[in-house]
Protein backbone atom coordinates (compact mmCIF):
# COMPACT_ATOMS: atom_id res chain seq x y z
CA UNK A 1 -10.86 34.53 38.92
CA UNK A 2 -11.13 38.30 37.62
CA UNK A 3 -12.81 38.65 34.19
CA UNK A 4 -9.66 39.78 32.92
CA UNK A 5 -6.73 37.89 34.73
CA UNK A 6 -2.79 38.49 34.68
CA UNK A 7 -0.98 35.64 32.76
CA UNK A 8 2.24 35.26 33.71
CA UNK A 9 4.36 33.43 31.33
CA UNK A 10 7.65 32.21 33.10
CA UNK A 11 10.46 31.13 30.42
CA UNK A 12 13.41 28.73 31.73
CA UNK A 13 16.54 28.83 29.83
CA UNK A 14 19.98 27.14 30.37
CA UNK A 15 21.89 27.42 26.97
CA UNK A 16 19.48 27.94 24.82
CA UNK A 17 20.91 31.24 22.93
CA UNK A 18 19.95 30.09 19.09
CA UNK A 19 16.48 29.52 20.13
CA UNK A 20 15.92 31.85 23.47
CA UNK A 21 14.94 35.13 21.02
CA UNK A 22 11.99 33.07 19.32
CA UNK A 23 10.82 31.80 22.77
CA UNK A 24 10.38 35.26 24.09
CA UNK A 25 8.94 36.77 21.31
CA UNK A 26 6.20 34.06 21.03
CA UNK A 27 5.46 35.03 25.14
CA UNK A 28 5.59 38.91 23.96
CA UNK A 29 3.64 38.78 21.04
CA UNK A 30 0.45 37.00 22.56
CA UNK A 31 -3.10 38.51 21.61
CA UNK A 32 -4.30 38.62 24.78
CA UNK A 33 -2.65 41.73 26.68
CA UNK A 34 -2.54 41.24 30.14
CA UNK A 35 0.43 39.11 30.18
CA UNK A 36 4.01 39.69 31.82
CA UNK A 37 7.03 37.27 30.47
CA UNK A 38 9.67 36.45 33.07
CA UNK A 39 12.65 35.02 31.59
CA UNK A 40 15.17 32.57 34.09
CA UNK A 41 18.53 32.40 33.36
CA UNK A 42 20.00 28.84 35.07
CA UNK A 43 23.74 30.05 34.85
CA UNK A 44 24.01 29.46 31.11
CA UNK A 45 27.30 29.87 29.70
CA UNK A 46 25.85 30.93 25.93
CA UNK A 47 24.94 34.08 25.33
CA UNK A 48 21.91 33.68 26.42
CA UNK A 49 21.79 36.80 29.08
CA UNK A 50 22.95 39.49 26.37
CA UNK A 51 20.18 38.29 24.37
CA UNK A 52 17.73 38.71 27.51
CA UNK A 53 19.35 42.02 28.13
CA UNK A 54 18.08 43.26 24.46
CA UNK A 55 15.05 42.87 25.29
CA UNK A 56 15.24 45.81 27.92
CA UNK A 57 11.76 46.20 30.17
CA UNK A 58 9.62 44.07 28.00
CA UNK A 59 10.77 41.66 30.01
CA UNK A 60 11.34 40.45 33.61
CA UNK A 61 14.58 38.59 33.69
CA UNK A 62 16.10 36.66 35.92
CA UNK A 63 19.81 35.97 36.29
CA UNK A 64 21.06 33.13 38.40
CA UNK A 65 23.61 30.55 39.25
CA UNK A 66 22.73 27.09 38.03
CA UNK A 67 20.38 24.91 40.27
CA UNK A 68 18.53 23.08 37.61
CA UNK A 69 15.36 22.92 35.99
CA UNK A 70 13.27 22.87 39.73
CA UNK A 71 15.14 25.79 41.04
CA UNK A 72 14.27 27.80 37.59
CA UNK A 73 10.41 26.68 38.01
CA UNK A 74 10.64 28.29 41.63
CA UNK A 75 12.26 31.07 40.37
CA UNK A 76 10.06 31.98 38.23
CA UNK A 77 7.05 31.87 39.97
CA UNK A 78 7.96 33.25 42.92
CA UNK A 79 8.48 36.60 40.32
CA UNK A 80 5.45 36.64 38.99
CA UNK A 81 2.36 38.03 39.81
CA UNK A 82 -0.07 36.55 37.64
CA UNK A 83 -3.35 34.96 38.01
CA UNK A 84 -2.46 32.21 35.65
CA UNK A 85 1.03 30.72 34.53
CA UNK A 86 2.35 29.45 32.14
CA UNK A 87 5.37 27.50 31.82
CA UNK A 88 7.45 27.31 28.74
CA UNK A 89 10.67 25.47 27.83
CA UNK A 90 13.14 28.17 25.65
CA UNK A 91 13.87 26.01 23.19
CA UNK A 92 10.30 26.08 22.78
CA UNK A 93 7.21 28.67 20.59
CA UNK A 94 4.02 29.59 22.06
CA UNK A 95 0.87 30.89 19.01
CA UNK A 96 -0.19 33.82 19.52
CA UNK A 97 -3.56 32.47 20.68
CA UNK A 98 -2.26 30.37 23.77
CA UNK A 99 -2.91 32.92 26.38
CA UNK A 100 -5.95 33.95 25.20
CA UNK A 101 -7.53 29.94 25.14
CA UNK A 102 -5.74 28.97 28.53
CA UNK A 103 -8.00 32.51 30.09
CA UNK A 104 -10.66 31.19 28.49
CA UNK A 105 -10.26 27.74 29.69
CA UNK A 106 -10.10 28.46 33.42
CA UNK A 107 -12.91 30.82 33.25
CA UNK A 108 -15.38 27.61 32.08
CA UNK A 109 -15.23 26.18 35.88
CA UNK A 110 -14.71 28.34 38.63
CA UNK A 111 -12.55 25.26 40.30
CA UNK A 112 -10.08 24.62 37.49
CA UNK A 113 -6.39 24.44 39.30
CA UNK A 114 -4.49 23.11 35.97
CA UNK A 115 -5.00 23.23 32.08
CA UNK A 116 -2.65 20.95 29.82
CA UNK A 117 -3.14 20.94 25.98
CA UNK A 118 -2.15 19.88 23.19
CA UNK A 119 1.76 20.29 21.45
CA UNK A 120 2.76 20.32 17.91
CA UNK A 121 5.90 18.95 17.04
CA UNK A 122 8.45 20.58 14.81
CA UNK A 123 12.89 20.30 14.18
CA UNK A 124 15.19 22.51 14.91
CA UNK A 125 14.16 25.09 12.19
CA UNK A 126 10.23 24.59 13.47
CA UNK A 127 8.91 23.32 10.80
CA UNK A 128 6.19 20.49 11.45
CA UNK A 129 7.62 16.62 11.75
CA UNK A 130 5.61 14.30 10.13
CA UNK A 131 3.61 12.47 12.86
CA UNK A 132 4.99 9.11 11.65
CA UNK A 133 8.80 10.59 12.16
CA UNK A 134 9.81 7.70 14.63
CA UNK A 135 12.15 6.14 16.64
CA UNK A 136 11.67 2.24 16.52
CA UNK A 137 8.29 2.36 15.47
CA UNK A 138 6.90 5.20 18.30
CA UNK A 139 5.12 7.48 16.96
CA UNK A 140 6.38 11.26 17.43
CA UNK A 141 2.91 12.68 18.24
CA UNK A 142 1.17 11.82 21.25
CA UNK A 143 -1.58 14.12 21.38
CA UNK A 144 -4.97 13.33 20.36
CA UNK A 145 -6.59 13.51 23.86
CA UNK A 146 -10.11 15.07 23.74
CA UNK A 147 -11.06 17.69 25.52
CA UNK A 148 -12.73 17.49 29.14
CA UNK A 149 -12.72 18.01 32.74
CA UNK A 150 -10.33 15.70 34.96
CA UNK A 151 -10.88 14.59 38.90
CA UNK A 152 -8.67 11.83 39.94
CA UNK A 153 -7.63 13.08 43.19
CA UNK A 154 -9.18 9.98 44.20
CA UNK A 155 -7.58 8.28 42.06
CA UNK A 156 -4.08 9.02 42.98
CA UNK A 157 -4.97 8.78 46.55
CA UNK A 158 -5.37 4.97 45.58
CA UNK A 159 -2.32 4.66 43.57
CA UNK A 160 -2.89 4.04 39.32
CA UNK A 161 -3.15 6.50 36.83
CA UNK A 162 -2.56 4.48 33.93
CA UNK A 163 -5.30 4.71 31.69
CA UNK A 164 -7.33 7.34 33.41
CA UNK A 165 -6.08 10.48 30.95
CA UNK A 166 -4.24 11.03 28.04
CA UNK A 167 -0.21 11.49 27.41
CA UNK A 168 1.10 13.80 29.84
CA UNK A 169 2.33 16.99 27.56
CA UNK A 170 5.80 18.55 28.59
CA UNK A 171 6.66 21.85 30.37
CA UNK A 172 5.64 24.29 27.64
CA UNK A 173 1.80 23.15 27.61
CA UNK A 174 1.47 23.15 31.29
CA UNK A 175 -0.81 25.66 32.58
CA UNK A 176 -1.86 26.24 36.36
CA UNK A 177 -3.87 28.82 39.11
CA UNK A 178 -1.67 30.63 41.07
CA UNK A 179 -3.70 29.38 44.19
CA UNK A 180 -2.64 25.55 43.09
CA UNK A 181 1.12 26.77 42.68
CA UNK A 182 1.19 28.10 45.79
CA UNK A 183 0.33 24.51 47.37
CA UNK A 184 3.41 23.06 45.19
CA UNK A 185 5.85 25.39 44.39
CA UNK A 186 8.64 25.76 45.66
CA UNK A 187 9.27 22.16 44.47
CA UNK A 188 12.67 20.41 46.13
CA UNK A 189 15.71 21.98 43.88
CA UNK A 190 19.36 19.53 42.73
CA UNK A 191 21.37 20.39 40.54
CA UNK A 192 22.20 16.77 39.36
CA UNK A 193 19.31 14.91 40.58
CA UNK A 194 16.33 17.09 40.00
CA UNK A 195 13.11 17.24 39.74
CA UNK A 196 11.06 17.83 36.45
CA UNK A 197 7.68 19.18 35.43
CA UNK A 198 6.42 15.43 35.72
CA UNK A 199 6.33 16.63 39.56
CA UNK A 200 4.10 19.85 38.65
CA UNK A 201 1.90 17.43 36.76
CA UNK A 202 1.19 14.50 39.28
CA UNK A 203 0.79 16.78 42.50
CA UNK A 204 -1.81 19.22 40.60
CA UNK A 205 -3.63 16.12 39.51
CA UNK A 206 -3.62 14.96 42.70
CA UNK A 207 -4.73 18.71 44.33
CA UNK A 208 -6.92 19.98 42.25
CA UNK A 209 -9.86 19.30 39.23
CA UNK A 210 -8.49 20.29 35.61
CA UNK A 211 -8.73 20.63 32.05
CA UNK A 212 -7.40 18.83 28.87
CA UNK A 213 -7.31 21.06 25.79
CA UNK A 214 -7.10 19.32 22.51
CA UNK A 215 -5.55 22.20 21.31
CA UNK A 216 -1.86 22.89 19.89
CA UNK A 217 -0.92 25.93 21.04
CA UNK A 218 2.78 25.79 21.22
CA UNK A 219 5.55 24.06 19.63
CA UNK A 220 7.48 21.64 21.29
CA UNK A 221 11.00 21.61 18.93
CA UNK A 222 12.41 18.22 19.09
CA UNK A 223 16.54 18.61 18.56
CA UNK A 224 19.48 16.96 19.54
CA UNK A 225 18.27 14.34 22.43
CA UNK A 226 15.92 16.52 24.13
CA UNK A 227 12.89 14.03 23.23
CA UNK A 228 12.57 10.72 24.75
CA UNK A 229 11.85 8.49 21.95
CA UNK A 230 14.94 9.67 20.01
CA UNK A 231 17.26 9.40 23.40
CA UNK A 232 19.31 6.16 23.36
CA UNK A 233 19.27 6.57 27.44
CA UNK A 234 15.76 6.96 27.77
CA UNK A 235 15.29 3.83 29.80
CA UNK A 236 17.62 5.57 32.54
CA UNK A 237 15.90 8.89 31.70
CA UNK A 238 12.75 7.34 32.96
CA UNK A 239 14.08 5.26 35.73
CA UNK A 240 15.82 8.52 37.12
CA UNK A 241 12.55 10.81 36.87
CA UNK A 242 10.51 7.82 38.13
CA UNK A 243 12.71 7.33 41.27
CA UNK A 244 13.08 10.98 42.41
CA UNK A 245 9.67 12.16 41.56
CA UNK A 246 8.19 9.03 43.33
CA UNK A 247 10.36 9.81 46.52
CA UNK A 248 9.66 13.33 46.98
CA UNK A 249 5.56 13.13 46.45
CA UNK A 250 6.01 11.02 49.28
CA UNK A 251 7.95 13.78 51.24
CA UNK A 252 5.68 16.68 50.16
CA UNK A 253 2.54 14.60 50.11
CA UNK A 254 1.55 11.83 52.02
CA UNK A 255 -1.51 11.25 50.60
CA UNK A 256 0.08 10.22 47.81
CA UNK A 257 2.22 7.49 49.01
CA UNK A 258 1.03 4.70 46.84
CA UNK A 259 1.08 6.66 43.77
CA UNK A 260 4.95 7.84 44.62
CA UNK A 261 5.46 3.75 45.90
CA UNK A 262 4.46 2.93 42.05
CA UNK A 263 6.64 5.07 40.54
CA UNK A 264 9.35 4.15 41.91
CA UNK A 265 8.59 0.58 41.90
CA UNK A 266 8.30 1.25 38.09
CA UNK A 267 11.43 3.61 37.93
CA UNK A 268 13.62 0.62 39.96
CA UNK A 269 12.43 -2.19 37.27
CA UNK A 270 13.01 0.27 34.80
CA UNK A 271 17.16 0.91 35.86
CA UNK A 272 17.39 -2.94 36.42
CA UNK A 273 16.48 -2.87 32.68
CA UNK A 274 19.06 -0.88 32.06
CA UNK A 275 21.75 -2.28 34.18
CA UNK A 276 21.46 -0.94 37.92
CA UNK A 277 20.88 1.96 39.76
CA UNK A 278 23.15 5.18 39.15
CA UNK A 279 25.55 5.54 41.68
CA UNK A 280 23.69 9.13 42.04
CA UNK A 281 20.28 7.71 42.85
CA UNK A 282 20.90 4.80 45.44
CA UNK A 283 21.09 6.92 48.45
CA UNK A 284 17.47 8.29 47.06
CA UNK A 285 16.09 4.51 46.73
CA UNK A 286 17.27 3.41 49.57
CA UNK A 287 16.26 6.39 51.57
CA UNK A 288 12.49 5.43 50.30
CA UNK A 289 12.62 1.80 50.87
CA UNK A 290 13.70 2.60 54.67
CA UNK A 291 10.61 5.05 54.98
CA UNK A 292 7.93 2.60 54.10
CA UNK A 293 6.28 -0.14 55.58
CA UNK A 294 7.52 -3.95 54.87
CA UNK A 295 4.07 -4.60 52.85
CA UNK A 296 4.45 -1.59 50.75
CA UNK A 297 8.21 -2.44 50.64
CA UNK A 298 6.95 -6.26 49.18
CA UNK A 299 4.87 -4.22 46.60
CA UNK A 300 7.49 -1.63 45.62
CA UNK A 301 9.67 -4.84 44.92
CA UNK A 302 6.73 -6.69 43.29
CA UNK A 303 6.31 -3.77 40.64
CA UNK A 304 10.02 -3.65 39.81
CA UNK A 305 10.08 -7.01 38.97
CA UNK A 306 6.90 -6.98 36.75
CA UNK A 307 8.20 -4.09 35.18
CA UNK A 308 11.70 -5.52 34.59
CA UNK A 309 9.78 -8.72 32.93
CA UNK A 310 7.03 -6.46 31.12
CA UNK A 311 8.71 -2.90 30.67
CA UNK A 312 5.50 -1.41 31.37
CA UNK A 313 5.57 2.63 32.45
CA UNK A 314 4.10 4.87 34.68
């Protein structure tokens, strides 16, 4: 990677207009200065695109019809030209600093592919949440994970990540090569059953080497029932990213067919948890259970059922 590398920092938005403005400005006003911002548009219907349209050419926007959060990581990407990008959510704030640690970051190994770090959590107004701000007892911040050097290529090859890193960060602190991206993206695109960055994150693990930061260098905003812990529906939240996720790394990436059998093992427990699979999602489960083997079928089952007793996760 060049001394000095192009950061490209792609912004998704789908009606996100009270907090789009502070989003971009955080991507313009970065200290390092070889960065372009590319802002996607999913088809809000906010005023979102006359607030990207002030922004004139500081920007590279992106105007389209909605396709969902998979479509706008495509999008995105396939604009930019950058040596590194970075994702980040518009409801979302990057510090001024992030660009400048994430270049820094992938120029301390040569055969980095992905850098997540670390997120501070603030409301709607972005001031800091107290780390004990829970839902049921869960704590708010998951963070904490030191910084170091991942491999587990192997390790998804053979099926179990649990316990092998840290809390998986969301969009806005994910971080890749554009080499790695080019092996993932574009990523399967639904407008009602789509994928997430939980995708991005388990096929780059599974690609390449990377790098935890124990930095915060962005604020995740927690409003409304954008965060897990504080969605009433997160058991079917999880069931539904567990299930699609799991069935398309088994599409896009064979290798990774036990890993994408355990998810949605784990997703299926988790929806007979909560009732039964959506109406939406049992073409998608069955499709899976009729591509795999009658032993791996007996283990998908298996890990349903432990998971229905145990509510264990991914």
């Amino acid at each position: 990677m060049e001394d000095k590398p192009l950061v490209s920092i792609a912004i998704n938005n789908y009606n996100y207009a009270r907090f789009l403005g502070e989003a971009i400005d955080s991507a313009l006003n970065q200290t390092y200065p070889h960065t372009e911002v590319i802002v996607v548009d999913d088809g809000s219907t906010d005023n979102s695109r006359e607030i990207i349209a002030s922004y004139g050419d500081k920007i590279i926007p992106l105007l389209k019809e909605n396709g969902g959060q998979a479509s706008a990581f495509n999008a995105g990407f396939a604009a930019s030209k950058g040596d590194i990008i970075c994702f980040l959510d518009a409801d979302d704030m990057f510090l001024p600093e992030k660009a400048a640690e994430i270049v820094d970051a992938f120029g301390s190994s040569p055969d980095l592919g992905w850098c997540f770090h670390a997120l501070k959590w603030v409301d709607d107004n972005g001031k800091p949440l107290n780390p004990k701000n829970s839902h049921e007892g869960e704590s708010i911040s998951k963070n904490g994970f030191p910084k170091r050097e991942y491999d587990l290529r192997a390790d998804i090859k053979k099926g179990k990540l649990k316990n092998k890193l840290a809390h998986l960060p969301s969009t806005t602190a994910l971080c890749f090569s554009r080499s790695l991206l080019q092996q993932i993206l574009p990523m399967p695109e639904a407008k009602r059953i789509g994928l997430n960055d939980g995708y991005l994150e388990f096929t780059a693990i599974g690609l390449s080497k990377g790098l935890m930061l124990d930095k915060e260098l962005a604020l995740y905003r927690v409003h409304g029932s954008n965060a897990y812990s504080m969605r009433n529906d997160r058991q079917k939240v999880q069931a539904r990213i567990g299930t699609i996720t799991g069935y398309w790394l088994r599409v896009k990436f064979p290798d990774f067919s036990k890993f994408a059998n355990n998810l949605v093992g784990t997703g299926l427990g988790m929806y007979w948890r909560a009732g039964g699979v959506e109406e939406e999602y049992r073409e998608l489960v069955k499709n899976h259970l009729a591509s795999v083997t009658l032993p791996e079928k007996v283990e998908i089952y298996a890990r349903a059922a432990f998971n229905y007793l145990k509510n264990t996760t991914f």
